[in-house]
C-alpha atoms as a PDB file:
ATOM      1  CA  UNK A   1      66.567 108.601  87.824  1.00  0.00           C
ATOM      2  CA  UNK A   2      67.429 104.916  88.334  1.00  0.00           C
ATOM      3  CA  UNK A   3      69.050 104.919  84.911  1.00  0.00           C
ATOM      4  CA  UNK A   4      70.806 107.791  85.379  1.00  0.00           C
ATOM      5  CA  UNK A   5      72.243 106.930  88.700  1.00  0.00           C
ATOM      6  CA  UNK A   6      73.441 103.439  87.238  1.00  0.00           C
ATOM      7  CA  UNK A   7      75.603 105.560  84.431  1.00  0.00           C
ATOM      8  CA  UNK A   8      77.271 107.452  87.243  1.00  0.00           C
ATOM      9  CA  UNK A   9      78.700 104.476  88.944  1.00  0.00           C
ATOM     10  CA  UNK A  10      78.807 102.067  86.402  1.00  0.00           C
ATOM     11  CA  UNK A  11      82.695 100.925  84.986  1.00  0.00           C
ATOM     12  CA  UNK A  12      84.319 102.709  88.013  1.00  0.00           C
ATOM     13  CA  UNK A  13      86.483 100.046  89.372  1.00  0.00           C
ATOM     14  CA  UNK A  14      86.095 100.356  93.259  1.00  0.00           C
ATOM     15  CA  UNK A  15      82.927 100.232  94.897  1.00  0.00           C
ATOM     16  CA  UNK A  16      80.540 103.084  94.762  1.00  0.00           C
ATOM     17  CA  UNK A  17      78.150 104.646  97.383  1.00  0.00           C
ATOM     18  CA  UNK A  18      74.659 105.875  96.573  1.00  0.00           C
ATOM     19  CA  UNK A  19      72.865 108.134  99.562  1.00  0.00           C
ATOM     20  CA  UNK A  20      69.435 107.888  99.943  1.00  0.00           C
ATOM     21  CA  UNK A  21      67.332 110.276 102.524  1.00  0.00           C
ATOM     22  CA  UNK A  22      65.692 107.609 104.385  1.00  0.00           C
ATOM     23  CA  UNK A  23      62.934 109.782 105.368  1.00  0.00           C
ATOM     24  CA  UNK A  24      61.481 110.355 101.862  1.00  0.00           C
ATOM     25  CA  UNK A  25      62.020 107.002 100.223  1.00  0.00           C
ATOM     26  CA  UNK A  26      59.978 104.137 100.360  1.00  0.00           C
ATOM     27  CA  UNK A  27      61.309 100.261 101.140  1.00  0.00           C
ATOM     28  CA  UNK A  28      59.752  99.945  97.598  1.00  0.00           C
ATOM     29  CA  UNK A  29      61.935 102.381  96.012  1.00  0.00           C
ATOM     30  CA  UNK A  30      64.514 101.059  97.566  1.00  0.00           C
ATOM     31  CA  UNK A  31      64.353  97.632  96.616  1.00  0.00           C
ATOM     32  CA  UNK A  32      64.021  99.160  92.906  1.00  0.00           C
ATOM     33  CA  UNK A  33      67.224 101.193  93.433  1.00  0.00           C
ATOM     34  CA  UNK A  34      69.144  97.720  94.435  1.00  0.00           C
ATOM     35  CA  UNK A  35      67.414  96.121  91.551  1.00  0.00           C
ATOM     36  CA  UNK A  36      69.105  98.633  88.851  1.00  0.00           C
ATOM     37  CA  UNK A  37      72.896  99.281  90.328  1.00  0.00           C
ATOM     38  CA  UNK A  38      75.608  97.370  90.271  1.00  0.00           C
ATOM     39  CA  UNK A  39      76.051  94.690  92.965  1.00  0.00           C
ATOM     40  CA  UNK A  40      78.851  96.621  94.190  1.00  0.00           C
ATOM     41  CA  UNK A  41      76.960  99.759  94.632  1.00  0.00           C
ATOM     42  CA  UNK A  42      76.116 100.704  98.253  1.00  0.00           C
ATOM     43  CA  UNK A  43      73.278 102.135  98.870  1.00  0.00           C
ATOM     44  CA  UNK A  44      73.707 103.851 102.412  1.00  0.00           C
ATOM     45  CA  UNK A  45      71.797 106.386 104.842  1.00  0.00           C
ATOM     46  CA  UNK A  46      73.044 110.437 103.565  1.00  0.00           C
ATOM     47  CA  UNK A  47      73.225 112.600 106.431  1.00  0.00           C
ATOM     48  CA  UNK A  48      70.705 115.883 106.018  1.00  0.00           C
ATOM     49  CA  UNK A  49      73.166 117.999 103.309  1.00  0.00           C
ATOM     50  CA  UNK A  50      70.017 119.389 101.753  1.00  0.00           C
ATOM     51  CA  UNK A  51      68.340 119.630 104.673  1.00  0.00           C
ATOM     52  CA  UNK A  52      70.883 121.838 106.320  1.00  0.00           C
ATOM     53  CA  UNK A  53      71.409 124.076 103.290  1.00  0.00           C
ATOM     54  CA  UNK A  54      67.753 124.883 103.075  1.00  0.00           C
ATOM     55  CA  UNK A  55      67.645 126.250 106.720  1.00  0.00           C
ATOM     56  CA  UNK A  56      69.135 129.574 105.675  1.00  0.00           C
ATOM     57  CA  UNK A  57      66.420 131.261 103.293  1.00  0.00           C
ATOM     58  CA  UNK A  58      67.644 133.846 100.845  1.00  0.00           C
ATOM     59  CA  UNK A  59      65.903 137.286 100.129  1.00  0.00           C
ATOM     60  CA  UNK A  60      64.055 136.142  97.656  1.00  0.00           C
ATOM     61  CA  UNK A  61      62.397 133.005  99.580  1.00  0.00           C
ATOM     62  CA  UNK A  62      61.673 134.799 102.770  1.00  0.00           C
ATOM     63  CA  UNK A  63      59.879 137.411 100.005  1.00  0.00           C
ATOM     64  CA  UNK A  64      57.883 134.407  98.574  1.00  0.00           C
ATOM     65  CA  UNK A  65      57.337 133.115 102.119  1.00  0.00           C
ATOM     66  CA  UNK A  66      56.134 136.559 103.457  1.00  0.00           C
ATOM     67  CA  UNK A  67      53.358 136.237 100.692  1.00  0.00           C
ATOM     68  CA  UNK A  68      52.179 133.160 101.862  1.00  0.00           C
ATOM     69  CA  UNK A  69      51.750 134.503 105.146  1.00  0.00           C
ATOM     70  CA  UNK A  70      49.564 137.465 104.346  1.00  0.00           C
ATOM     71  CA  UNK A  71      47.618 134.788 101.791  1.00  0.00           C
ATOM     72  CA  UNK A  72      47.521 132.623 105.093  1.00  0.00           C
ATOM     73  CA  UNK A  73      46.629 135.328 107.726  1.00  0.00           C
ATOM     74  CA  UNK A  74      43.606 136.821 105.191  1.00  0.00           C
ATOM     75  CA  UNK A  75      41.717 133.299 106.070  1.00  0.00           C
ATOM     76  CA  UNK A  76      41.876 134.041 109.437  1.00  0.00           C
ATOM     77  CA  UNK A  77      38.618 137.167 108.716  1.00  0.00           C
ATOM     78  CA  UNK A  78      37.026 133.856 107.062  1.00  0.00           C
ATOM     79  CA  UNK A  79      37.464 131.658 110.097  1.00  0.00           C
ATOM     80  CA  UNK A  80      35.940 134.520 112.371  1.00  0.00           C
ATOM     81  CA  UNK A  81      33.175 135.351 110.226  1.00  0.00           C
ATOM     82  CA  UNK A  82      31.993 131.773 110.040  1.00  0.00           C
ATOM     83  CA  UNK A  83      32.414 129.955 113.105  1.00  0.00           C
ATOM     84  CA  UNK A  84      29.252 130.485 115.525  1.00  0.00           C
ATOM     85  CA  UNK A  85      27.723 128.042 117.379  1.00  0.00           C
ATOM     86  CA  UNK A  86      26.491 124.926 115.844  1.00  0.00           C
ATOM     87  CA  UNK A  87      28.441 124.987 112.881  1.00  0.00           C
ATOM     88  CA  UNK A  88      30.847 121.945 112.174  1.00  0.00           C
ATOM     89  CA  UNK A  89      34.395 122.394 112.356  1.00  0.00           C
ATOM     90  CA  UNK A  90      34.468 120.812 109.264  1.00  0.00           C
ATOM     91  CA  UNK A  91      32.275 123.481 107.533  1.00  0.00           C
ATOM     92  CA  UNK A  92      34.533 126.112 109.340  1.00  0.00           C
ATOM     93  CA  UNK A  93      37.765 124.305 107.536  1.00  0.00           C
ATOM     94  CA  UNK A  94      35.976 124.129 104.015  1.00  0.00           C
ATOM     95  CA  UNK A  95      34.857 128.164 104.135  1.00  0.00           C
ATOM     96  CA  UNK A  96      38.399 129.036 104.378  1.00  0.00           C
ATOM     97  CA  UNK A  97      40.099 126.117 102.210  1.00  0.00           C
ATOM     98  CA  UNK A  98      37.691 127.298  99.621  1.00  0.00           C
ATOM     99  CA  UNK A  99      38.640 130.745 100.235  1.00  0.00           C
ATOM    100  CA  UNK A 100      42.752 130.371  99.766  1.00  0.00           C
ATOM    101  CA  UNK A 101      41.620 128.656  96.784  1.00  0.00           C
ATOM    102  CA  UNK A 102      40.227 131.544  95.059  1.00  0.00           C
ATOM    103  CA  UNK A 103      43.004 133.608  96.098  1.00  0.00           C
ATOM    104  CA  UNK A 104      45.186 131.587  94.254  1.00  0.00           C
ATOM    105  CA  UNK A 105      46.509 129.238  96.225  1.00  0.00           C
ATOM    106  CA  UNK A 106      48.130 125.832  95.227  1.00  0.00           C
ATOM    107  CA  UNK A 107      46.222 124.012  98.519  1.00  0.00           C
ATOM    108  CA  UNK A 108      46.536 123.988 102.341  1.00  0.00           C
ATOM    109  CA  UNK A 109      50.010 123.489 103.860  1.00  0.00           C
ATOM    110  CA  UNK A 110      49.021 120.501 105.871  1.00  0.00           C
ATOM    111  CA  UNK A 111      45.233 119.346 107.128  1.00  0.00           C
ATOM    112  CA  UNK A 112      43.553 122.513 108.676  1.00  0.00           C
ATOM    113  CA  UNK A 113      42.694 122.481 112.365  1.00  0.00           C
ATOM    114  CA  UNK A 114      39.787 123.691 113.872  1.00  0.00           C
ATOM    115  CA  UNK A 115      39.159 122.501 117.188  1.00  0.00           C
ATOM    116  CA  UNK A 116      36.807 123.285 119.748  1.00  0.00           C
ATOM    117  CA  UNK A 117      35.613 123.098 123.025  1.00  0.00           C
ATOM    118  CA  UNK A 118      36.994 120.195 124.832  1.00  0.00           C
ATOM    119  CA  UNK A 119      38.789 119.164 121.472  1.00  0.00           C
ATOM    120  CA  UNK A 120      40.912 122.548 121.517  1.00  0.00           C
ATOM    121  CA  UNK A 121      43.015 120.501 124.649  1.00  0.00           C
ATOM    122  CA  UNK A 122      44.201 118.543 121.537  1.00  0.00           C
ATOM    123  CA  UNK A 123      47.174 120.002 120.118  1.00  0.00           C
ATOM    124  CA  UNK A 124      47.053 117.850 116.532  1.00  0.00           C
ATOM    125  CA  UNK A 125      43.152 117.714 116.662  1.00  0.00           C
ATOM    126  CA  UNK A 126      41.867 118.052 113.062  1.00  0.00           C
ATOM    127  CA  UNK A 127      38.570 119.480 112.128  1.00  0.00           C
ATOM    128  CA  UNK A 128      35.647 117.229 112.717  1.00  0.00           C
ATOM    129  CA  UNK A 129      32.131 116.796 112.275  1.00  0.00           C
ATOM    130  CA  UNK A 130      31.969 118.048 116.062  1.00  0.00           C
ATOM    131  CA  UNK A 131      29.957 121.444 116.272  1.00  0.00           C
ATOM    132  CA  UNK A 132      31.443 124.883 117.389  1.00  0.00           C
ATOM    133  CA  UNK A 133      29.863 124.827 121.371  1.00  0.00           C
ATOM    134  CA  UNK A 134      28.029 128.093 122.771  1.00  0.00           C
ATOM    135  CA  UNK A 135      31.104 128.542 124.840  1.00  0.00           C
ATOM    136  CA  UNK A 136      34.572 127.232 124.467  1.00  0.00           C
ATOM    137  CA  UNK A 137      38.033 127.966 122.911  1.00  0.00           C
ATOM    138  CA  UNK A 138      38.102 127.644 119.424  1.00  0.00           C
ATOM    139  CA  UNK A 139      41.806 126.621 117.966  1.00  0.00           C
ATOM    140  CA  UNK A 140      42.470 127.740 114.256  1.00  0.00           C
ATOM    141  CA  UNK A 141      45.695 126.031 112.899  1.00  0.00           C
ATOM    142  CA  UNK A 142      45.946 126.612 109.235  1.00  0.00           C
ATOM    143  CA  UNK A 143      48.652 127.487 106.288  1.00  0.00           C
ATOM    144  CA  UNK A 144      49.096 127.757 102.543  1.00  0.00           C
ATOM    145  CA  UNK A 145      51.222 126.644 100.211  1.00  0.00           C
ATOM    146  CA  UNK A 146      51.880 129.586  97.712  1.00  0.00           C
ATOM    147  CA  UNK A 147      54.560 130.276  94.759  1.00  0.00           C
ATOM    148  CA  UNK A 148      56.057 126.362  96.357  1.00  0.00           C
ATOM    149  CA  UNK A 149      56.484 128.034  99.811  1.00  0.00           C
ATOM    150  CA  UNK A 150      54.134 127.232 103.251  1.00  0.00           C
ATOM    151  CA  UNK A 151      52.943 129.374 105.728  1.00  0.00           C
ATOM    152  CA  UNK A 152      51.836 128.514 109.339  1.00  0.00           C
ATOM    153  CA  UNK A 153      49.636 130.363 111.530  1.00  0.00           C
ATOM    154  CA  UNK A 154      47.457 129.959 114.530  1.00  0.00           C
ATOM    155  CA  UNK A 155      44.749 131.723 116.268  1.00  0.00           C
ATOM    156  CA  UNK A 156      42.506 130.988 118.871  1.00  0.00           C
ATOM    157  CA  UNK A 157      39.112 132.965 119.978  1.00  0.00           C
ATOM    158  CA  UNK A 158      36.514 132.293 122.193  1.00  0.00           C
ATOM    159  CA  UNK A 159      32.809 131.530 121.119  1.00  0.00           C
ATOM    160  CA  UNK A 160      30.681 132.915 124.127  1.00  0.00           C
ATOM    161  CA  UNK A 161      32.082 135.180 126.398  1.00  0.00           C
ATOM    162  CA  UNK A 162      34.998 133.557 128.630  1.00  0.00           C
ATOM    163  CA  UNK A 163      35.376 133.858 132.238  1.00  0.00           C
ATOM    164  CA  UNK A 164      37.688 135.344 133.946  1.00  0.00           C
ATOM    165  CA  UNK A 165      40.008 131.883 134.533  1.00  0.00           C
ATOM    166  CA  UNK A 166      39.487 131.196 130.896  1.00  0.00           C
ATOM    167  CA  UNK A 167      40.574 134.901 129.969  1.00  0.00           C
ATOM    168  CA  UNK A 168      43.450 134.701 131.999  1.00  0.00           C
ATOM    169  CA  UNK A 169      44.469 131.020 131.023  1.00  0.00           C
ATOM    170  CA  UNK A 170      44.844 132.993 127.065  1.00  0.00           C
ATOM    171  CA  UNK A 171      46.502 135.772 128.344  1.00  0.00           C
ATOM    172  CA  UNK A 172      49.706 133.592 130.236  1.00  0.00           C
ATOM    173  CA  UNK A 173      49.995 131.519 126.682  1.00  0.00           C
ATOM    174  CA  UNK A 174      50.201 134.694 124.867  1.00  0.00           C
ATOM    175  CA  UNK A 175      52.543 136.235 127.372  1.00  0.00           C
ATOM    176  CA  UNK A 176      54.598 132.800 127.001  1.00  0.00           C
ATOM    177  CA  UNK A 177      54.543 133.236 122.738  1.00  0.00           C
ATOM    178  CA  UNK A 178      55.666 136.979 123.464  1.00  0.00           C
ATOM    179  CA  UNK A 179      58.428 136.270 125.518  1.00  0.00           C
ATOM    180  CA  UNK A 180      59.705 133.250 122.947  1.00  0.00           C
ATOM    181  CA  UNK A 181      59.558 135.936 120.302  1.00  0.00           C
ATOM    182  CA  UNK A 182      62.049 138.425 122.249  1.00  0.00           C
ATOM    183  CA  UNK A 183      64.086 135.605 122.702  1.00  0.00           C
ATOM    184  CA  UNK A 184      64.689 134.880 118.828  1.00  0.00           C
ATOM    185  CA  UNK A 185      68.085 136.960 117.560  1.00  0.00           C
ATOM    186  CA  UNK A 186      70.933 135.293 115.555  1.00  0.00           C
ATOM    187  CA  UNK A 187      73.853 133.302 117.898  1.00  0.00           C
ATOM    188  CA  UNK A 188      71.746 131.788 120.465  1.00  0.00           C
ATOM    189  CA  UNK A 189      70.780 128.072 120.759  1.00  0.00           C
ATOM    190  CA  UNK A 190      67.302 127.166 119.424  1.00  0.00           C
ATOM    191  CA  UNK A 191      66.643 125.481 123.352  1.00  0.00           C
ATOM    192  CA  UNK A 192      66.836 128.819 124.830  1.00  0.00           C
ATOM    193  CA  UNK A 193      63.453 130.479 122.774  1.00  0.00           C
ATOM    194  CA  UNK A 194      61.816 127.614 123.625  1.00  0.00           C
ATOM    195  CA  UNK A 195      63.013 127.668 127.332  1.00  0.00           C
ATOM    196  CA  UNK A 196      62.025 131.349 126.980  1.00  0.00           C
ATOM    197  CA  UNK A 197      58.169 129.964 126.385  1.00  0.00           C
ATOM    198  CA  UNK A 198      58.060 127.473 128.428  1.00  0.00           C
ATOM    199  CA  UNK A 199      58.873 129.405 132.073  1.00  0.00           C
ATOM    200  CA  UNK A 200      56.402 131.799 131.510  1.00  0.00           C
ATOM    201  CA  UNK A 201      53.954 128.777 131.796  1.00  0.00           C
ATOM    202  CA  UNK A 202      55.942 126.669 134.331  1.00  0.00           C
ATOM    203  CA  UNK A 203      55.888 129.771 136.547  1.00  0.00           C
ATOM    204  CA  UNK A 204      52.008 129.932 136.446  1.00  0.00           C
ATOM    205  CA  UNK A 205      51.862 125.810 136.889  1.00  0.00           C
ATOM    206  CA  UNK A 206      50.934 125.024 133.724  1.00  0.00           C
ATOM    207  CA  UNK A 207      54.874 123.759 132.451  1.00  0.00           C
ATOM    208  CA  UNK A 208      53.302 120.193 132.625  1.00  0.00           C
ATOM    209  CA  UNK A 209      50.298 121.323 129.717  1.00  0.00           C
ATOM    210  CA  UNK A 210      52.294 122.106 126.921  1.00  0.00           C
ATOM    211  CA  UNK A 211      53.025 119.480 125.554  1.00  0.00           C
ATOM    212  CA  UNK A 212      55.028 119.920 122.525  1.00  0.00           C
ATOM    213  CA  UNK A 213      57.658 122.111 121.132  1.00  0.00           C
ATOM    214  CA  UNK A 214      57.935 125.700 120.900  1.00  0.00           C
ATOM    215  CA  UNK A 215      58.611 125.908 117.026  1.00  0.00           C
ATOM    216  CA  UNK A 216      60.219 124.885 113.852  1.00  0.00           C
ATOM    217  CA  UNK A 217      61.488 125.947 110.705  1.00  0.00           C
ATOM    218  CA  UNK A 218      58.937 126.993 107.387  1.00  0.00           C
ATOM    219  CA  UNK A 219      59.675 126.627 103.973  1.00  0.00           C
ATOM    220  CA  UNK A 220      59.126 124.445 101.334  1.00  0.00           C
ATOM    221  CA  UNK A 221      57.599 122.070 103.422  1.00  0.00           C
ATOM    222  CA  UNK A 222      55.790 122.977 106.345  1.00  0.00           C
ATOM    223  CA  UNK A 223      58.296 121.257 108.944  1.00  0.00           C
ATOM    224  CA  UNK A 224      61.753 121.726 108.680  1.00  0.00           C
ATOM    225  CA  UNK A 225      64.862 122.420 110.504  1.00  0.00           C
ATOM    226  CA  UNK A 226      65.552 123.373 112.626  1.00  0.00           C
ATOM    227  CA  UNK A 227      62.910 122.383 115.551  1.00  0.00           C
ATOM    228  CA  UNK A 228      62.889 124.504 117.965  1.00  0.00           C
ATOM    229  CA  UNK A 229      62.620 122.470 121.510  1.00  0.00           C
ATOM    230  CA  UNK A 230      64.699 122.051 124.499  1.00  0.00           C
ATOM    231  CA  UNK A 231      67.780 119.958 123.551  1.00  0.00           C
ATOM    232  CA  UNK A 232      68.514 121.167 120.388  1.00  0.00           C
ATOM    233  CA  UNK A 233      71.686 122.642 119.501  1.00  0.00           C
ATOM    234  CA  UNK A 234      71.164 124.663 116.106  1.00  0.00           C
ATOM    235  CA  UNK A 235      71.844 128.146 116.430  1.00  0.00           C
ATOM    236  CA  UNK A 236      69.870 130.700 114.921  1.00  0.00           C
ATOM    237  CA  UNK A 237      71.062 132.481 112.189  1.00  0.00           C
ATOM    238  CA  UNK A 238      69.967 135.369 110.094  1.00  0.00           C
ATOM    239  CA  UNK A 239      67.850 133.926 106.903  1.00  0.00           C
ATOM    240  CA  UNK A 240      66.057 131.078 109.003  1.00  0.00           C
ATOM    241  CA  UNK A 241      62.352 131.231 109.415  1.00  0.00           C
ATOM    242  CA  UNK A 242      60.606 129.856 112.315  1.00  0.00           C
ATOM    243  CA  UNK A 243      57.671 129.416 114.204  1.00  0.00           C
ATOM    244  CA  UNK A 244      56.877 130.466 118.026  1.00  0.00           C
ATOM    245  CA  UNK A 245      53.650 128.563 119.101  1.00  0.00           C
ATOM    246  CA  UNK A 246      53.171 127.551 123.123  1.00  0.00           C
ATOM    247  CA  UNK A 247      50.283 126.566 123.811  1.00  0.00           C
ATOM    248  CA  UNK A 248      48.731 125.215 127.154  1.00  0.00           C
ATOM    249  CA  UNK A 249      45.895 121.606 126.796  1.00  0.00           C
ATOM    250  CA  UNK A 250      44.010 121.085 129.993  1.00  0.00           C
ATOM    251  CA  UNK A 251      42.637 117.190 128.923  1.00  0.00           C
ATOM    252  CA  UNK A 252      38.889 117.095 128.561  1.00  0.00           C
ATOM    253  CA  UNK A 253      38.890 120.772 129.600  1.00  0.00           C
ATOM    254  CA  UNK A 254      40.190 123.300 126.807  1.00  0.00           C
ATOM    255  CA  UNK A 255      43.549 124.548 124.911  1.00  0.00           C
ATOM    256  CA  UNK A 256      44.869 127.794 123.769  1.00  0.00           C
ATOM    257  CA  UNK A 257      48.017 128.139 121.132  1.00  0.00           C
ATOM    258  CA  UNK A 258      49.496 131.363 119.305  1.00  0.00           C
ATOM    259  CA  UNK A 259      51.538 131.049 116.855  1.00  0.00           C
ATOM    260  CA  UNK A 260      53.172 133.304 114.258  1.00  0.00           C
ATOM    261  CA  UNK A 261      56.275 132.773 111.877  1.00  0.00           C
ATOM    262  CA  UNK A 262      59.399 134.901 112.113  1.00  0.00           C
ATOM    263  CA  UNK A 263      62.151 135.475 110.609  1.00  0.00           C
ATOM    264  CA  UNK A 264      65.616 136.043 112.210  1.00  0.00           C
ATOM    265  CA  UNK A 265      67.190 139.055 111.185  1.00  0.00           C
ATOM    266  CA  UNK A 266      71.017 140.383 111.353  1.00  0.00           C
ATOM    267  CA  UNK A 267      69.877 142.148 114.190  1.00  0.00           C
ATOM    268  CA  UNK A 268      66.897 140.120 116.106  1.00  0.00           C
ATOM    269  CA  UNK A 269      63.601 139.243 114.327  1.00  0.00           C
ATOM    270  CA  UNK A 270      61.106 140.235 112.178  1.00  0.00           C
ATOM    271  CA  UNK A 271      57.478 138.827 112.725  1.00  0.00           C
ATOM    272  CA  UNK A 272      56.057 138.310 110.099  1.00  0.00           C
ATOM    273  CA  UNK A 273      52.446 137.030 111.119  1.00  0.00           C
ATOM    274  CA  UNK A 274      50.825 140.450 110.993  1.00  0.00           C
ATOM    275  CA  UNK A 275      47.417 139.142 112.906  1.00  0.00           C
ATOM    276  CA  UNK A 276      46.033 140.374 115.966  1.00  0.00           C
ATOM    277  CA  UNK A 277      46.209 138.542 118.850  1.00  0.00           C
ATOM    278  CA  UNK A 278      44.386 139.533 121.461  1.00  0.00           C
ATOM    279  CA  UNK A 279      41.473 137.540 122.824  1.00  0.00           C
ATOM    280  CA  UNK A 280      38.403 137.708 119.925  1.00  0.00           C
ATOM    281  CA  UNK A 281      35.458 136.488 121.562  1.00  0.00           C
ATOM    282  CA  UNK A 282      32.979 135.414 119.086  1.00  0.00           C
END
């Protein structure tokens, strides 16, 4: 690549620029790329070109990305069948990495989560050698990759039987994920679904608990654009695929997210998570 870059800008008479997205290339790379071009090659910061272009999905990808999905959501039957008190997290993550595997799948989109108890109040908690309680929320946060696309999912059930507080603490973050789904149709402002989240839990009091943002877009990597949080100016448009996942984390207490991928359609949205998601007490 080097090489070839140095034959587009070498023997041009003015100076040349070379962009570079500083998010994916290393300071080592870097100092190889000033190593190979011409002293009067700049090497300078591109704006997101690719980035932008890839936000709109064409019939084709969202039909590659709607198989990932249903590749991801069919682990979610594994997670349930083998988390039961006493079991590691860990052991819970392997049962269903080991199962995508054997349905074909090229790995996980990103580190599966499975975290329970007091560790479901942590929203990026990875699975650990901690063991599934007799009673708690357990969070499952997991995705494939598939055909080069991701998918993104999560689920969260209850080992034990939950009391009434805990049963109604679900039930307002799955009313808030509800409510940011009707809000997703083409020409509004990414800021308003997630505003459309995040009142159904400030109304309740628990505004302050959630902690990150509501979404973000799915595709060939598992976070792209656009993110969808409050202060963000993207509009939706038909072709982008998102994710709608409030959750609520009550430190050293318990956590709750939903989450499902959509797609915005010419019309609204399609979801195209096709899990359950009422409360599954295990």
């Amino acid at each position: 690549m080097c090489s070839w870059l140095r034959s587009r800008v070498s023997g041009r008479g003015k100076t040349s620029s070379v962009g570079i997205e500083t998010a994916h290339l290393t300071v080592a790379d870097r100092e190889r790329l000033v190593d190979v071009l011409p002293s009067k090659c700049r090497i300078r910061s591109a704006p997101p070109l690719v980035e932008q272009q890839r936000m709109i999905k064409d019939q084709t990808e969202i039909g590659l990305i709607r198989e990932a999905v249903m590749a991801g959501a069919a682990l979610f039957d594994v997670a349930t069948k083998s988390i039961r008190p006493g079991i590691k997290e860990t052991a819970v993550a392997a049962e269903m990495e080991y199962a995508a595997r054997k349905a074909g799948c090229e790995g996980m989109s990103f580190e599966t989560i499975i975290a329970s108890g007091e560790r479901s109040a942590l929203p990026h908690g990875r699975a650990s050698d901690h063991r599934i309680p007799r009673s708690g929320f357990v969070v499952c946060d997991f995705g494939v990759i598939l055909a080069g696309y991701c998918s993104d999912m999560t689920r969260t059930v209850y080992a034990g039987r939950p009391s009434r507080e805990g049963h109604a603490f679900y039930e307002v973050v799955r009313e808030a994920q509800l409510a940011g789904i009707e809000a997703v149709r083409p020409g509004i402002p990414v800021a308003e679904v997630d505003s459309a989240a995040r009142s159904v839990l400030k109304k309740v009091g628990l505004g302050r608990y959630f902690t990150h943002s509501t979404g973000h877009g799915v595709g060939l990597e598992i976070h792209e654009a656009p993110r969808i949080a409050a202060g963000q100016t993207d509009i939706l448009r038909p072709g982008m695929v998102i994710t709608i996942e409030p959750g609520a984390y009550i430190p050293r207490k318990w956590g709750v997210r939903v989450e499902d991928m959509v797609v915005v359609t010419k019309s609204g949205r399609e979801v195209l998570t096709p899990t359950r998601k009422d409360l599954i007490c295990i």
